[in-house]
N, C-alpha and C. Protein backbone atom coordinates (compact mmCIF):
# COMPACT_ATOMS: atom_id res chain seq x y z
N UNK A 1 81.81 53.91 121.81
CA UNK A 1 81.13 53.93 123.08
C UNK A 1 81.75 52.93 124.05
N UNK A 2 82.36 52.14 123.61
CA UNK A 2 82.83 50.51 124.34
C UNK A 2 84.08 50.99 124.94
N UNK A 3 84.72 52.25 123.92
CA UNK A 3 85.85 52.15 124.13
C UNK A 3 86.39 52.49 125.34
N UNK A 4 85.25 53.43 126.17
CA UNK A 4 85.08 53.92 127.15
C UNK A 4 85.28 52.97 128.42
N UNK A 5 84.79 51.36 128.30
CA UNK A 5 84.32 50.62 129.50
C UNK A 5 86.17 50.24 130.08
N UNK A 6 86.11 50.03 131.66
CA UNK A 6 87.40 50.00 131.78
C UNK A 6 87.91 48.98 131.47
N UNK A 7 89.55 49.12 131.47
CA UNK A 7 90.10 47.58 131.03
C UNK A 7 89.28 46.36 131.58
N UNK A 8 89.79 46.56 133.00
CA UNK A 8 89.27 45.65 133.81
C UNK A 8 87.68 44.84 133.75
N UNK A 9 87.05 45.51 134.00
CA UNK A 9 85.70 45.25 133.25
C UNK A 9 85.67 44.54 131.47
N UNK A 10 86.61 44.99 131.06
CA UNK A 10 86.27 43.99 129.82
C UNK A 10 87.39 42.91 129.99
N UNK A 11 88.41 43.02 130.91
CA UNK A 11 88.80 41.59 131.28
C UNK A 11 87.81 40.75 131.83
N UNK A 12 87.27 41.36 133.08
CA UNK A 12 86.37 40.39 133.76
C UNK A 12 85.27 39.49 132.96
N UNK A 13 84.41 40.07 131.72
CA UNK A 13 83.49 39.55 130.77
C UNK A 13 84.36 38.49 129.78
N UNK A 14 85.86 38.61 129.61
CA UNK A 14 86.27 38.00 128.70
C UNK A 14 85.97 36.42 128.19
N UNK A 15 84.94 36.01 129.19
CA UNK A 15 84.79 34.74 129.45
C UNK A 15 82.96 34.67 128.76
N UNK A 16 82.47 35.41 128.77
CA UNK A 16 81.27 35.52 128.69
C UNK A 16 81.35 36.34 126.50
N UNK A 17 80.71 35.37 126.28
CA UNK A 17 80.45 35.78 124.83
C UNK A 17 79.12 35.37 124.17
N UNK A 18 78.49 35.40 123.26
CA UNK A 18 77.21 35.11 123.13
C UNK A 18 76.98 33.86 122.25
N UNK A 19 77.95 33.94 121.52
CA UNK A 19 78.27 32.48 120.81
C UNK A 19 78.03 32.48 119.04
N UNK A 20 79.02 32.07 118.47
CA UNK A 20 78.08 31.14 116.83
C UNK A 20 76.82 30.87 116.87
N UNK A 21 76.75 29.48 118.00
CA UNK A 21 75.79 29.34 117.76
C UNK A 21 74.38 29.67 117.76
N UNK A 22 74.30 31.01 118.29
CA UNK A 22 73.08 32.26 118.47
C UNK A 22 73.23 32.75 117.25
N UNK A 23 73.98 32.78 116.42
CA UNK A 23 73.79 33.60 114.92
C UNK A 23 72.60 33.33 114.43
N UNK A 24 71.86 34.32 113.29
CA UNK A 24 71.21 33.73 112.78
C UNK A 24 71.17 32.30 111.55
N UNK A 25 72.95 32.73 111.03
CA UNK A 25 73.67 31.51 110.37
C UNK A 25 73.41 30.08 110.93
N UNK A 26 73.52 29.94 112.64
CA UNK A 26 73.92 28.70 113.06
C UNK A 26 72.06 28.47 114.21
N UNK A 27 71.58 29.39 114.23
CA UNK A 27 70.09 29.03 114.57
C UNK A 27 69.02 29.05 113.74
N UNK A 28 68.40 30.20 113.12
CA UNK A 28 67.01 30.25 112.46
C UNK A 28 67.46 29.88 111.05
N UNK A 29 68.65 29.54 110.52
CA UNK A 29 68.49 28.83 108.99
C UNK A 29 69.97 27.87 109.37
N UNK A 30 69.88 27.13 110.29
CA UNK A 30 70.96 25.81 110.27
C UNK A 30 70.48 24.49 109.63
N UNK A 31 69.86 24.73 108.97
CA UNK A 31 68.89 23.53 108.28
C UNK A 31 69.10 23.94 106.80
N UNK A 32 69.74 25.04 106.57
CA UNK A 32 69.70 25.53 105.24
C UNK A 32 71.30 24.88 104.40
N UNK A 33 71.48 24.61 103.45
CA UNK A 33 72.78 24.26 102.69
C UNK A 33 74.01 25.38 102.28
N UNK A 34 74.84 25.11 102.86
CA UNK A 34 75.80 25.78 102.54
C UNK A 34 76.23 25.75 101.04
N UNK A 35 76.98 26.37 100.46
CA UNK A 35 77.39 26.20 99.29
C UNK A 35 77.83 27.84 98.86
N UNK A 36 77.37 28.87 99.33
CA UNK A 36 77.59 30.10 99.07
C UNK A 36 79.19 30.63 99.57
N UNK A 37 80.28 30.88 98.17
CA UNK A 37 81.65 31.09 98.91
C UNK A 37 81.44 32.82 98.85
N UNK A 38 81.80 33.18 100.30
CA UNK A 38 81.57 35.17 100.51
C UNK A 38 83.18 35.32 101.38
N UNK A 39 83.68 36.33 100.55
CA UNK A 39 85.05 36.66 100.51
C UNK A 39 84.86 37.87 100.79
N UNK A 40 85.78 38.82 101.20
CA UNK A 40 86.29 40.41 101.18
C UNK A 40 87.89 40.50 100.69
N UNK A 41 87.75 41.38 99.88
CA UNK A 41 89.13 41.91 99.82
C UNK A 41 90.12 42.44 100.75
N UNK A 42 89.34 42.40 102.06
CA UNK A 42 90.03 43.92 102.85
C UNK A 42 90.25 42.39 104.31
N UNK A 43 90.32 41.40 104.02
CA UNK A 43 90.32 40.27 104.59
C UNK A 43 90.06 38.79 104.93
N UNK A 44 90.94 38.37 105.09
CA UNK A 44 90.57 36.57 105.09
C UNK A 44 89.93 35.89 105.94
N UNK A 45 88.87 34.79 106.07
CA UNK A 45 88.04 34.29 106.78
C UNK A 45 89.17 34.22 108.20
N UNK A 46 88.83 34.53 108.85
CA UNK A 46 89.40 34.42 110.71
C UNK A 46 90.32 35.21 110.63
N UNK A 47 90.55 36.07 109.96
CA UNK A 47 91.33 37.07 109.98
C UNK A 47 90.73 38.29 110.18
N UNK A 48 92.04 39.57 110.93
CA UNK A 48 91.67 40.63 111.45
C UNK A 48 90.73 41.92 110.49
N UNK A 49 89.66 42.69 111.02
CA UNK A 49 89.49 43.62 110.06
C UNK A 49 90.16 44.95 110.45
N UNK A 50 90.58 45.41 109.54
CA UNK A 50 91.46 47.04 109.90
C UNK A 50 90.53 47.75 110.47
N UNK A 51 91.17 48.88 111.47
CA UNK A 51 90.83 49.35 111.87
C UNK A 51 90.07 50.48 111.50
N UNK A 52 90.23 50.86 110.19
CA UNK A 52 89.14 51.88 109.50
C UNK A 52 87.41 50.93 109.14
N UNK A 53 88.06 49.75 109.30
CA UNK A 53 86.11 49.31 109.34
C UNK A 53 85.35 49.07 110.80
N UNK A 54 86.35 49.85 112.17
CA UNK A 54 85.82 49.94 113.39
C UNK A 54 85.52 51.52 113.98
N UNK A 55 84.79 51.04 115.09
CA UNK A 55 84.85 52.67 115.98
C UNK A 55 86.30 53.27 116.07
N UNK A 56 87.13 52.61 115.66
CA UNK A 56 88.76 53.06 116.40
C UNK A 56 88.70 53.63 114.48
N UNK A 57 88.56 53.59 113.70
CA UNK A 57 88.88 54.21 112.31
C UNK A 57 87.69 55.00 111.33
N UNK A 58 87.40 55.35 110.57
CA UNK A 58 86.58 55.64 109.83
C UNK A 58 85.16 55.69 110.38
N UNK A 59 85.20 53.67 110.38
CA UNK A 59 83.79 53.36 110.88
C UNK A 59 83.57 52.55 109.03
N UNK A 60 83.70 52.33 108.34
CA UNK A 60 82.80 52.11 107.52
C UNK A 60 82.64 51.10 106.64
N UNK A 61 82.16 50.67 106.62
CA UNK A 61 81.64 48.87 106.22
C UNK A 61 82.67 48.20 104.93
N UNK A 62 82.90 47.36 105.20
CA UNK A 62 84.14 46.75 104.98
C UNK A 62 83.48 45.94 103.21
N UNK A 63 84.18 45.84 102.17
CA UNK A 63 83.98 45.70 101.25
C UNK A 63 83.17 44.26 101.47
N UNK A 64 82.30 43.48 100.41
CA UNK A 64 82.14 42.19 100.93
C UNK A 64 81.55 40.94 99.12
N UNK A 65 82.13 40.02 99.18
CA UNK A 65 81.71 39.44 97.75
C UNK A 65 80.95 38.17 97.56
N UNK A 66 80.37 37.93 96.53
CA UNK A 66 80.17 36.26 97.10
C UNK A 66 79.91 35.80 95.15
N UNK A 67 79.85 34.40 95.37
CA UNK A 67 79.81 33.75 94.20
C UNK A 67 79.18 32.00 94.76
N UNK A 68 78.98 31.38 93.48
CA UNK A 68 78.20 30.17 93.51
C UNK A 68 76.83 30.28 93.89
N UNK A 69 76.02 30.72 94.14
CA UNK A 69 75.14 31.58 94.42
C UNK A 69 73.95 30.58 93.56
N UNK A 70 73.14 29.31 93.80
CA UNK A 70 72.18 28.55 93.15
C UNK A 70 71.80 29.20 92.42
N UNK A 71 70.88 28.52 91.14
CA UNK A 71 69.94 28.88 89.78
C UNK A 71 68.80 29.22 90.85
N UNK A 72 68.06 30.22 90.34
CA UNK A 72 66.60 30.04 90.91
C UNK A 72 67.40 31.62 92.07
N UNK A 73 68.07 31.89 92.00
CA UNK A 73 68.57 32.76 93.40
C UNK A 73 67.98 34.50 92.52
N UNK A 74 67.15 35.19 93.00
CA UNK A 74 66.20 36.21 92.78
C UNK A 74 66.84 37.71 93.56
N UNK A 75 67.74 36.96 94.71
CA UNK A 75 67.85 38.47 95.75
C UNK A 75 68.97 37.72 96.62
N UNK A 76 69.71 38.89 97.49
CA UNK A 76 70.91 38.18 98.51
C UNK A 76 70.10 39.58 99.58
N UNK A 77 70.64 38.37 100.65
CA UNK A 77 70.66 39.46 102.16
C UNK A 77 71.85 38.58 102.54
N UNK A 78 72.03 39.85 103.27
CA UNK A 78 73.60 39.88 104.07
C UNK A 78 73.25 40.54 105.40
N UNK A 79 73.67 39.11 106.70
CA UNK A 79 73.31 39.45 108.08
C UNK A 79 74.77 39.64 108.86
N UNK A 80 75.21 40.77 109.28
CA UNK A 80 76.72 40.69 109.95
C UNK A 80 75.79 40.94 111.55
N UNK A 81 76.71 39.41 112.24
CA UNK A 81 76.53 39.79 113.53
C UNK A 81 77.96 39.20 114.25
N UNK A 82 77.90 40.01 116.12
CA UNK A 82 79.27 39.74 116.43
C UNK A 82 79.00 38.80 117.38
N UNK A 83 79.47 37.22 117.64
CA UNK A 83 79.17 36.53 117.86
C UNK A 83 80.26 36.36 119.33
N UNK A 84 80.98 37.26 119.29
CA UNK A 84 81.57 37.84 120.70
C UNK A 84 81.53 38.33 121.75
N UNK A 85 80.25 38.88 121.55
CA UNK A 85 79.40 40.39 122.07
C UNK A 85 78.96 39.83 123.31
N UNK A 86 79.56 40.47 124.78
CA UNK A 86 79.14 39.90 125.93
C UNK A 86 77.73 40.63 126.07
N UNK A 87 76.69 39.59 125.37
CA UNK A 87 75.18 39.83 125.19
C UNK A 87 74.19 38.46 125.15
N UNK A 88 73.33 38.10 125.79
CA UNK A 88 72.85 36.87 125.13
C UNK A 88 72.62 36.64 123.98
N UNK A 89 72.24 37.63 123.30
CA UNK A 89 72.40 37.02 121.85
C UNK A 89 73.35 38.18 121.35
N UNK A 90 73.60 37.57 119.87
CA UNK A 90 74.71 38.10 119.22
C UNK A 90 74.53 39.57 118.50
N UNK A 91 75.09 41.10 118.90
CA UNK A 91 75.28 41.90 118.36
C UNK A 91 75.01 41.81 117.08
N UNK A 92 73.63 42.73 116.44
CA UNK A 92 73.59 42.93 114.58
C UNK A 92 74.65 44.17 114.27
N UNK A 93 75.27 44.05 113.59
CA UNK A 93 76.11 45.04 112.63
C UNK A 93 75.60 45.25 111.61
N UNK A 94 75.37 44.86 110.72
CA UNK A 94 74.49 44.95 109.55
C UNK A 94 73.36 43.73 109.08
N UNK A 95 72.18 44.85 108.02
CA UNK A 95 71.16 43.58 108.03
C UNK A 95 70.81 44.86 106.60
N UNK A 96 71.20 43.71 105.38
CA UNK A 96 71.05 44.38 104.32
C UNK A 96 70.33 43.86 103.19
N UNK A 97 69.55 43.90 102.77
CA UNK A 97 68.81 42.83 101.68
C UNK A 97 67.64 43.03 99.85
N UNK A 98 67.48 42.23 99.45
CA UNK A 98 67.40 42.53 98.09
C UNK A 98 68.26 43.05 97.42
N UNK A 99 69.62 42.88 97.43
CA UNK A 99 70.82 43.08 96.45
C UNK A 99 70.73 42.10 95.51
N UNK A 100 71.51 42.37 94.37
CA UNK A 100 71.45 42.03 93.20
C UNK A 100 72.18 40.64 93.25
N UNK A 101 72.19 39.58 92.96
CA UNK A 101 72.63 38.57 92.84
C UNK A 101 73.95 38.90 92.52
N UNK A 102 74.24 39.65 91.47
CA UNK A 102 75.57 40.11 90.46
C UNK A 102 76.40 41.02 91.15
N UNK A 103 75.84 41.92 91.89
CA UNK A 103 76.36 42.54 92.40
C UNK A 103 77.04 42.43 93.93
N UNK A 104 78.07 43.19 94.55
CA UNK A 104 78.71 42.79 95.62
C UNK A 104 78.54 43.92 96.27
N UNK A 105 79.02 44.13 97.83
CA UNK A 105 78.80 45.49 98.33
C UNK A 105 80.49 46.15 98.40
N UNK A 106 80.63 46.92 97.83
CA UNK A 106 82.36 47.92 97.98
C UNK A 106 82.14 48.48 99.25
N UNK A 107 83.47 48.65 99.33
CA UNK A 107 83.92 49.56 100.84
C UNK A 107 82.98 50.98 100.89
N UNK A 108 82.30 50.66 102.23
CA UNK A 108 80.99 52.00 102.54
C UNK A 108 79.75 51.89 101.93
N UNK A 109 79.71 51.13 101.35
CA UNK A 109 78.25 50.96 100.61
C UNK A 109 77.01 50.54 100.93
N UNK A 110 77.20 49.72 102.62
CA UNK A 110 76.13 49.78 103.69
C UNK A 110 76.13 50.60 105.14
N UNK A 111 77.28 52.05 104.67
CA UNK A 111 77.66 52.62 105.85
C UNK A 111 76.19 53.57 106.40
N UNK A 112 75.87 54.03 105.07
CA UNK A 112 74.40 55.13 105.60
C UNK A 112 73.12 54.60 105.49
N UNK A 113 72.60 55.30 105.47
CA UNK A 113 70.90 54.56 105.14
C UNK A 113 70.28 54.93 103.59
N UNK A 114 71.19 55.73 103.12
CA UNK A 114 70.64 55.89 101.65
C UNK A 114 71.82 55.23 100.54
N UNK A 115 71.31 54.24 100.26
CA UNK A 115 72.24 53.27 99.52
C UNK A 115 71.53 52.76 98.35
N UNK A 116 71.38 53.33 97.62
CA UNK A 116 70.69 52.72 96.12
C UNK A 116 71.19 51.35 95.78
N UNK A 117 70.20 50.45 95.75
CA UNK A 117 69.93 49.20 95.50
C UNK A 117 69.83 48.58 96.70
N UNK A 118 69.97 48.88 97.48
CA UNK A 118 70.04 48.01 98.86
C UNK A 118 69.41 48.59 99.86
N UNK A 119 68.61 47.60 100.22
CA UNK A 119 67.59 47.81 101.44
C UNK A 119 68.09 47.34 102.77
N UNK A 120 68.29 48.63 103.67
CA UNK A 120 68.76 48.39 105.34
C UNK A 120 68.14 48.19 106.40
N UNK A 121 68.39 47.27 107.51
CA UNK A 121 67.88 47.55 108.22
C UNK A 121 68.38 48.03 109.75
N UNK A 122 67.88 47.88 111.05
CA UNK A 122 68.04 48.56 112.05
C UNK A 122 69.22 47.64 112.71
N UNK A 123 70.32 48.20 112.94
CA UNK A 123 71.28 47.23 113.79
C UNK A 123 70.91 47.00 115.35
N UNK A 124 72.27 47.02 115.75
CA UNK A 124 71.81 46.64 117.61
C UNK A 124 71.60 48.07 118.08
N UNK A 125 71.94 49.18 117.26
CA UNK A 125 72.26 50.01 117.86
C UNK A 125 71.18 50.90 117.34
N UNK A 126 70.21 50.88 116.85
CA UNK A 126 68.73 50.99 116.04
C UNK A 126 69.09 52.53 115.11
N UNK A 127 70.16 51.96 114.12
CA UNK A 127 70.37 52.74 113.16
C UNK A 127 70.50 51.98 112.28
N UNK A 128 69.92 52.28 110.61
CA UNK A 128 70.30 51.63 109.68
C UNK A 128 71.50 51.91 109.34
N UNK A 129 72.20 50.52 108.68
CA UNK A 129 73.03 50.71 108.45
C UNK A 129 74.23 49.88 109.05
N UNK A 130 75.57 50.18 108.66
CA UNK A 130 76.52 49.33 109.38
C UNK A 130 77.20 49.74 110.88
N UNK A 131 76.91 49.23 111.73
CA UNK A 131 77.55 49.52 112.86
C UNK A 131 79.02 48.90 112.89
N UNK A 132 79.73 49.80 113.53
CA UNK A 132 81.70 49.52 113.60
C UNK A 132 81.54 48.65 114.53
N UNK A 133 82.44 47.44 114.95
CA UNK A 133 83.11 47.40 115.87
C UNK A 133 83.39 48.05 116.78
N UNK A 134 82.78 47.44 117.96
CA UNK A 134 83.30 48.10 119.04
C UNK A 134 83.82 47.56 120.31
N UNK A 135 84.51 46.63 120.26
CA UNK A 135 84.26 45.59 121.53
C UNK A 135 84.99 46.44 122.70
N UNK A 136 84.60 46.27 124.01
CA UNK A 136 85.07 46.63 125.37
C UNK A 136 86.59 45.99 125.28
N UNK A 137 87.74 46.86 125.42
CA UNK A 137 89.19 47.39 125.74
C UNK A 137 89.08 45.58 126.35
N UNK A 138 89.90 44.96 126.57
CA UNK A 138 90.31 43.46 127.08
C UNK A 138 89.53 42.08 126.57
N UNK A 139 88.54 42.15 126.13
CA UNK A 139 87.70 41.33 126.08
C UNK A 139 88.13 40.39 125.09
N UNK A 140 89.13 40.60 124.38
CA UNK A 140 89.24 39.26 123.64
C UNK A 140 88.70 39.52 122.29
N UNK A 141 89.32 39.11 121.60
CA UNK A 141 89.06 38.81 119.94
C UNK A 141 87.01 38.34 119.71
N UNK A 142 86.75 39.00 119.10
CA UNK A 142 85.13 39.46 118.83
C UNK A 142 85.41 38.77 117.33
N UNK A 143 84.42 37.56 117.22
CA UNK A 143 84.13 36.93 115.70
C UNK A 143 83.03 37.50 115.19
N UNK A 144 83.03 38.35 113.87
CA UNK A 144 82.47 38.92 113.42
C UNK A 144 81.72 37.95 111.78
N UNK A 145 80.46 37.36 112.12
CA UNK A 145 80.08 36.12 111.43
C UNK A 145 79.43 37.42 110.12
N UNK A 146 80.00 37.53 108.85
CA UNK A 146 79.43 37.90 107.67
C UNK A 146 78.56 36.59 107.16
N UNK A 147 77.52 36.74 106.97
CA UNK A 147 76.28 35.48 106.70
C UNK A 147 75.72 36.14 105.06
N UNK A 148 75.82 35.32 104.49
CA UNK A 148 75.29 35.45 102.88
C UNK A 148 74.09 35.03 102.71
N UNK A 149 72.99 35.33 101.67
CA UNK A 149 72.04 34.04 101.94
C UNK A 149 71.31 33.97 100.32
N UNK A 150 71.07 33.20 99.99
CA UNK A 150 70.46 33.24 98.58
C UNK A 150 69.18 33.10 98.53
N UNK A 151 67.82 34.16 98.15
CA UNK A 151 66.97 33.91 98.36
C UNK A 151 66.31 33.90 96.69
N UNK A 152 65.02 33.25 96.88
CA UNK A 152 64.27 32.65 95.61
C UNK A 152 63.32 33.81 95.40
N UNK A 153 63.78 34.88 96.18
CA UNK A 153 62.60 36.12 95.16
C UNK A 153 62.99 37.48 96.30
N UNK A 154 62.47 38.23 96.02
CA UNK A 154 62.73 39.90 96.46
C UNK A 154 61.62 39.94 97.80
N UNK A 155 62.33 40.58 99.00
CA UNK A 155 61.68 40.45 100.10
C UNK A 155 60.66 41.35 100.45
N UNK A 156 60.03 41.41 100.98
CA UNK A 156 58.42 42.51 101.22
C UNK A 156 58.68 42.67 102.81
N UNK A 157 59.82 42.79 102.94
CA UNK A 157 60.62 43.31 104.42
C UNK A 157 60.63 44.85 104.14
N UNK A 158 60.00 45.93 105.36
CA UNK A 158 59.82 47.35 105.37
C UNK A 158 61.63 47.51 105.74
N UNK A 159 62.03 48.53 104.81
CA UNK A 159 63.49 49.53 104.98
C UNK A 159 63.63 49.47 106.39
N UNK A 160 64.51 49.47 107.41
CA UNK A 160 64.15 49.68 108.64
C UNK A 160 63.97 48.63 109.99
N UNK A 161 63.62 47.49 109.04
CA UNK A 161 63.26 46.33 110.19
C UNK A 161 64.53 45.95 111.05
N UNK A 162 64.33 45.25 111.48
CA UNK A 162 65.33 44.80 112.79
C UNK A 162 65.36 42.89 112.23
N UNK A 163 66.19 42.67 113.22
CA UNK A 163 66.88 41.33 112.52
C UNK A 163 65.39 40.08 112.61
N UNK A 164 64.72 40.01 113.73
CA UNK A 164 63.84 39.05 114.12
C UNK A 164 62.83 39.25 112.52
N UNK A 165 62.32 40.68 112.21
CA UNK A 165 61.67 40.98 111.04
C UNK A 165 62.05 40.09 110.13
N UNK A 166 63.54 40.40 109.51
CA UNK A 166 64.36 40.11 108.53
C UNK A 166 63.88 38.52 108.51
N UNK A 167 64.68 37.89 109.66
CA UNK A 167 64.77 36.55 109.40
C UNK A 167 63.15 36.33 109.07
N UNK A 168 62.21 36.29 110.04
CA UNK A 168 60.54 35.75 109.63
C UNK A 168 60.52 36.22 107.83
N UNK A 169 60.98 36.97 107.27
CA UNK A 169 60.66 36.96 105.80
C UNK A 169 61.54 36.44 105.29
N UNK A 170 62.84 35.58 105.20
CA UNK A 170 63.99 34.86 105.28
C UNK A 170 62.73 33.29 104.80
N UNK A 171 62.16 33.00 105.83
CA UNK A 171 62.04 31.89 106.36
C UNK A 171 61.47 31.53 105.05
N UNK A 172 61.87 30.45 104.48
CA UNK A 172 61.06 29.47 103.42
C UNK A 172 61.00 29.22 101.97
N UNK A 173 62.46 30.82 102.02
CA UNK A 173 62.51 31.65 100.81
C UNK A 173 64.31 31.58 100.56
N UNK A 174 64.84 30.67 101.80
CA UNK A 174 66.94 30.95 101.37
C UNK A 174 67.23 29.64 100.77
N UNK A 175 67.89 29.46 99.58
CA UNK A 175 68.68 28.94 98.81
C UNK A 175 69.85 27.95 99.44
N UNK A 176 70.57 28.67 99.82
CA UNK A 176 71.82 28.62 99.85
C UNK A 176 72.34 29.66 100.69
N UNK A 177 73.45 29.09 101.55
CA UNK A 177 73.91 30.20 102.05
C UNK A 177 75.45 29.98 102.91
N UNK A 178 76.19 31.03 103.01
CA UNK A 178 78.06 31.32 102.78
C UNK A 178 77.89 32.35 103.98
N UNK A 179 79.48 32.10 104.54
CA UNK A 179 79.92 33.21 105.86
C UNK A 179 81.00 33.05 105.57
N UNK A 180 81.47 34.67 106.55
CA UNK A 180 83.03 34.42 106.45
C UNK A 180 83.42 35.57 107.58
N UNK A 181 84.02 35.19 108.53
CA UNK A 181 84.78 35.40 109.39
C UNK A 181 85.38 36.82 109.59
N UNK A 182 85.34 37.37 109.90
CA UNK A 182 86.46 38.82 110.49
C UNK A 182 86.60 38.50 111.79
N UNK A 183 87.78 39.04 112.69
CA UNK A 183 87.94 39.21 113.71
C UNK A 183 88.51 40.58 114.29
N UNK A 184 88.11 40.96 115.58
CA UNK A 184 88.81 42.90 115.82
C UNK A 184 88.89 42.62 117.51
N UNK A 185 89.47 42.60 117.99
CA UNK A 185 89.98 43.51 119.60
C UNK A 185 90.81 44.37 119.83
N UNK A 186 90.03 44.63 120.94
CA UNK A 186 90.76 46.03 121.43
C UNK A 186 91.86 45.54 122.61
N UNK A 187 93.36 45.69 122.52
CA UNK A 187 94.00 44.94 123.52
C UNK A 187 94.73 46.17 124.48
C-alpha cells in the first residue's frame, strides 16, 4: 500500500519517525531485565530483512529464535513493531503470544491467523497476524524492533487483541526480556 506514496512525499517525512523509544520494549516494560538473547536465521541484529519477509516479496514472517529464557518462564510473547513508521507511535507487525518456551517461530508461522500453538493478535493494520513491511519509497531505513518477553504463566489475552490489550496482560507477569533488530527500505 506504501508502495504507492510518492517518492517525494516519503522524502519529505524522512525526518519524522516514531522512535525506539515508543516501543513497547523501551516504554511499558523498560523497567523489565534484559537477559533474553532472540536471533533469526534469515538475519543479524541491524541488519537488512529480505525482501520475501516484505510487501515487495512473499510477505511472510521471517523465521525468529530465542534462548536464556529465566527458570520460572511458563509462556513467550513476541511484539514486532516498526519503530520508523512516520506515526506517533510505532507501527505493530506482529503480536504473538503463549508460545512454548522450547519452541521458536520458523519462516511463516505467524503469517495467518490459524497457527497452532500460537495465539495472534491484531496488527496496525487490524489483521491477525504478521504484517510485511512496508515503508513509503524514500523514507529511510525503518528499524524493525523484534521484542521477546518471558512470562511467568499463560496469558488470558482473547485471540485477536490489539497491542494496548496485550501489553495490560504483559504487565506484572514478564521475566525477562531480548530484541533484535531488522532493518528494510525502499530506496
Amino acid at each position: 500500500m506504501l508502495e504507492k506514496m510518492p517518492r517525494v512525499l516519503g522524502e519529505a517525512l524522512s525526518g519524522v519517525k516514531a522512535g525506539l523509544d515508543k516501543t513497547s520494549y523501551h516504554d511499558a516494560f523498560s523497567d523489565v531485565a534484559e537477559g533474553v538473547r532472540v536471533t533469526s536465521p534469515a538475519f543479524a541484529d541491524q541488519g537488512g530483512l529480505a525482501a520475501r519477509f516484505t510487501a515487495d516479496g512473499e510477505g511472510v514472517s521471517p523465521p525468529l529464535a530465542w534462548e536464556g529464557l529465566p527458570a520460572g518462564t511458563e509462556s513467550v510473547a513476541v511484539i514486532v513493531e516498526d519503530a520508523g513508521s512516520p506515526t506517533p507511535k510505532p507501527l505493530v507487525h506482529l503480536l504473538a503470544w503463549n508460545l512454548d518456551p522450547a519452541a521458536n517461530l520458523t519462516e511463516g508461522t505467524a503469517s495467518g491467523d490459524d497457527t497452532p500453538g500460537v495465539t495472534l493478535g491484531k496488527n496496525s493494520f487490524l489483521k491477525s497476524g504478521w504484517l510485511p513491511p512496508d515503508p513509503p519509497t524514500g523514507h529511510g531505513d525503518h528499524a524493525y524492533l523484534f521484542q521477546v518477553y518471558a512470562l511467568n504463566h499463560r496469558l488470558d489475552c482473547e485471540a485477536g487483541s490489539g497491542r494496548e490489550a496485550l501489553v495490560e496482560a504483559m504487565r506484572g507477569h514478564v521475566l525477562a526480556k531480548g530484541a533484535l533488530i531488522g532493518t528494510y527500505a525502499r530506496r
